[in-house]
N, C-alpha and C. Protein backbone atom coordinates (compact mmCIF):
# COMPACT_ATOMS: atom_id res chain seq x y z
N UNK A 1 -9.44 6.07 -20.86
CA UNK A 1 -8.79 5.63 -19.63
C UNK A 1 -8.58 6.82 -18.68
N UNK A 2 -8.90 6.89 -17.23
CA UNK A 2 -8.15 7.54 -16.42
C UNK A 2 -6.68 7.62 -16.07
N UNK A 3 -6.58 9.21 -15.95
CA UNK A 3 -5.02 9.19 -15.97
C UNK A 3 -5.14 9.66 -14.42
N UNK A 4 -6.10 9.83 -13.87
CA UNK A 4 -5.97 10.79 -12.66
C UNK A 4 -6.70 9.85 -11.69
N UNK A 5 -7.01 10.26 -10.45
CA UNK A 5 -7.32 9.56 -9.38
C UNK A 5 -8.06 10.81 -8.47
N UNK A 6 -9.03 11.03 -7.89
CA UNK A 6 -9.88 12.12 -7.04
C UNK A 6 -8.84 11.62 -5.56
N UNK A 7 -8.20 12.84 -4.85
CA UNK A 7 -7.19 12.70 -3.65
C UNK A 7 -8.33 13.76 -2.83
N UNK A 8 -8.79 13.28 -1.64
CA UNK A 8 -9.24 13.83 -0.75
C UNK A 8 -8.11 14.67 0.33
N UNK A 9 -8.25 16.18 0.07
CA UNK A 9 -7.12 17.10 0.92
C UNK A 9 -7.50 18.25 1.69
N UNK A 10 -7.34 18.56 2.58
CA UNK A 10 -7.97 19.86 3.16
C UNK A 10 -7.82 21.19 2.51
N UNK A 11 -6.89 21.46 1.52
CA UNK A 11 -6.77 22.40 1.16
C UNK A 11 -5.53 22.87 1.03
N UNK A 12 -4.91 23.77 0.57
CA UNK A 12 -3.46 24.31 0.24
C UNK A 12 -3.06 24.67 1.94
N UNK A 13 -1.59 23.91 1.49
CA UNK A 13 -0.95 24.16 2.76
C UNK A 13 0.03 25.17 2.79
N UNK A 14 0.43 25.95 4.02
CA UNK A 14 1.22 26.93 3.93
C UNK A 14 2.00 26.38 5.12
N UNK A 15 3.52 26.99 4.66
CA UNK A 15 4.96 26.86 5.86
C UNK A 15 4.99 27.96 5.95
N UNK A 16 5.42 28.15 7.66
CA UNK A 16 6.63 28.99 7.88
C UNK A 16 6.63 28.71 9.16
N UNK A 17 8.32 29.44 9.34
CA UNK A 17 8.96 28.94 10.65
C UNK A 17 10.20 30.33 10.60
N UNK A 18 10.49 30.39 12.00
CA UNK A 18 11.49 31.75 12.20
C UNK A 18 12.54 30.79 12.57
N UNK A 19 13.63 31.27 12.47
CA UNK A 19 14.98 30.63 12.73
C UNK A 19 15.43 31.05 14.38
N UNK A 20 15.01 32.24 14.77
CA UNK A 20 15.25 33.17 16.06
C UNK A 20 14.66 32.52 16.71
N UNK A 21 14.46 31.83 18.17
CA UNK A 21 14.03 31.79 19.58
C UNK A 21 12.08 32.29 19.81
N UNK A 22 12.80 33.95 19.88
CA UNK A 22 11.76 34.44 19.95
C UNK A 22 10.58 34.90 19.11
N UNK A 23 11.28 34.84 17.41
CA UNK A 23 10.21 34.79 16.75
C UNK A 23 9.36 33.35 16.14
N UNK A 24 10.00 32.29 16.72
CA UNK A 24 9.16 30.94 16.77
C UNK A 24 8.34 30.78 17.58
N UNK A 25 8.62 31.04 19.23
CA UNK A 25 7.51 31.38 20.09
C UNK A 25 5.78 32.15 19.70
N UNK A 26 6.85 33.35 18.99
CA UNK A 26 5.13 34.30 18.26
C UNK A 26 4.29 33.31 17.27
N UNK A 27 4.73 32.51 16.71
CA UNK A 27 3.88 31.43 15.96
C UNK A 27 3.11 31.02 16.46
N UNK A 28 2.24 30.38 15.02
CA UNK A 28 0.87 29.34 16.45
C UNK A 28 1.38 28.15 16.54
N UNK A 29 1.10 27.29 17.08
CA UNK A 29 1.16 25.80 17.15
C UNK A 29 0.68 25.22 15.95
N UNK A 30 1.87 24.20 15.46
CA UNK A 30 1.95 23.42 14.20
C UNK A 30 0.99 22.49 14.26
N UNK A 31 0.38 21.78 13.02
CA UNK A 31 -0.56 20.73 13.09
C UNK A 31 0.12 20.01 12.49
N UNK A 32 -0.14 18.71 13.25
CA UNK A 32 0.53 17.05 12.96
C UNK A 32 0.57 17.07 11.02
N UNK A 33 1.93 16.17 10.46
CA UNK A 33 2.26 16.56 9.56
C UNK A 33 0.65 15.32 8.58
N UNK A 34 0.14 15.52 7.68
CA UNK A 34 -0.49 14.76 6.99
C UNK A 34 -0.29 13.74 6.55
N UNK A 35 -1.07 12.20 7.11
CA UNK A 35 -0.41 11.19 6.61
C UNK A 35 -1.56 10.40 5.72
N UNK A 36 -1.39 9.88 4.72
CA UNK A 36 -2.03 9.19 3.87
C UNK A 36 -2.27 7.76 4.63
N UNK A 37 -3.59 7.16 4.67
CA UNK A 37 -3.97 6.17 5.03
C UNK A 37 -3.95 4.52 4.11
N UNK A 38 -2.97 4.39 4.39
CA UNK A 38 -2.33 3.50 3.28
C UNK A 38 -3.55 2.30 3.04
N UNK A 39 -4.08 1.81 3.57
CA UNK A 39 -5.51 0.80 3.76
C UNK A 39 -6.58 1.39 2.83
N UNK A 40 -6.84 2.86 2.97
CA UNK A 40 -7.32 3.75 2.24
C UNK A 40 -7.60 3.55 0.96
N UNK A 41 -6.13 3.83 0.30
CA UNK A 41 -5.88 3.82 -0.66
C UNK A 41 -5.93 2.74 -2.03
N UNK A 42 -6.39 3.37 -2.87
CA UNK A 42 -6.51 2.02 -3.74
C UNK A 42 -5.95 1.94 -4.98
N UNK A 43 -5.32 1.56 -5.25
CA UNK A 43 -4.50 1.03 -6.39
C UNK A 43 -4.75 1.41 -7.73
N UNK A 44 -4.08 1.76 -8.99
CA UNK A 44 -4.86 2.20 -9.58
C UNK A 44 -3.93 1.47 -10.92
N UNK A 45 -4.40 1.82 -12.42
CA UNK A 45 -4.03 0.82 -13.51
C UNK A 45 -2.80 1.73 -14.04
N UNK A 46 -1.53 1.35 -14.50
CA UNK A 46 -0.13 1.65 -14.84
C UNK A 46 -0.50 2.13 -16.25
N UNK A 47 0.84 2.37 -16.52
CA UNK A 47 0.72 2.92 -17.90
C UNK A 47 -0.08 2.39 -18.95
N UNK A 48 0.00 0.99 -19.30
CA UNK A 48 -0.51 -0.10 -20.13
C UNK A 48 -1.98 -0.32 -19.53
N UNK A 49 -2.95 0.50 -18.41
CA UNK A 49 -4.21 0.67 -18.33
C UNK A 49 -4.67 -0.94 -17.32
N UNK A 50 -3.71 -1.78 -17.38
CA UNK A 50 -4.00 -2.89 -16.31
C UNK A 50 -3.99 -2.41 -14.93
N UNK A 51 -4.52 -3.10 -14.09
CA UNK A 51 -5.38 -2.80 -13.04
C UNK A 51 -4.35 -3.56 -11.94
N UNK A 52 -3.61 -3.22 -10.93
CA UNK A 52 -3.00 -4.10 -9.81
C UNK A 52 -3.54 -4.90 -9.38
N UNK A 53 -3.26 -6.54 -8.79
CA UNK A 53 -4.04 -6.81 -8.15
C UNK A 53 -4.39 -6.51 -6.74
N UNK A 54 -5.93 -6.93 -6.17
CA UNK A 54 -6.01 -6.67 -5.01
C UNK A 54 -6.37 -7.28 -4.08
């Protein structure tokens, strides 16, 4: 049985943010936060290996 599921991701994400004014300005511009495409997504079988319906 699969325990895992293949998640399509761009890659490791990194934070940071300054608390100061002016050292938030020196930052670059943030990218929109990542949202999972819920339609996308497909369902997958629970502990007991049954399958959701769909």
């Amino acid at each position: 049985p699969a325990l895992t599921r293949p998640l399509a991701h761009p890659g490791n994400f990194k934070y940071a943010w300054r608390l100061d004014r002016r050292g938030r300005r020196s930052l670059p511009a943030s990218l929109p936060y990542p949202k999972i495409n819920a339609a996308a997504v497909r369902p997958f079988g629970g502990a007991d290996g049954s399958q959701a319906a769909a």
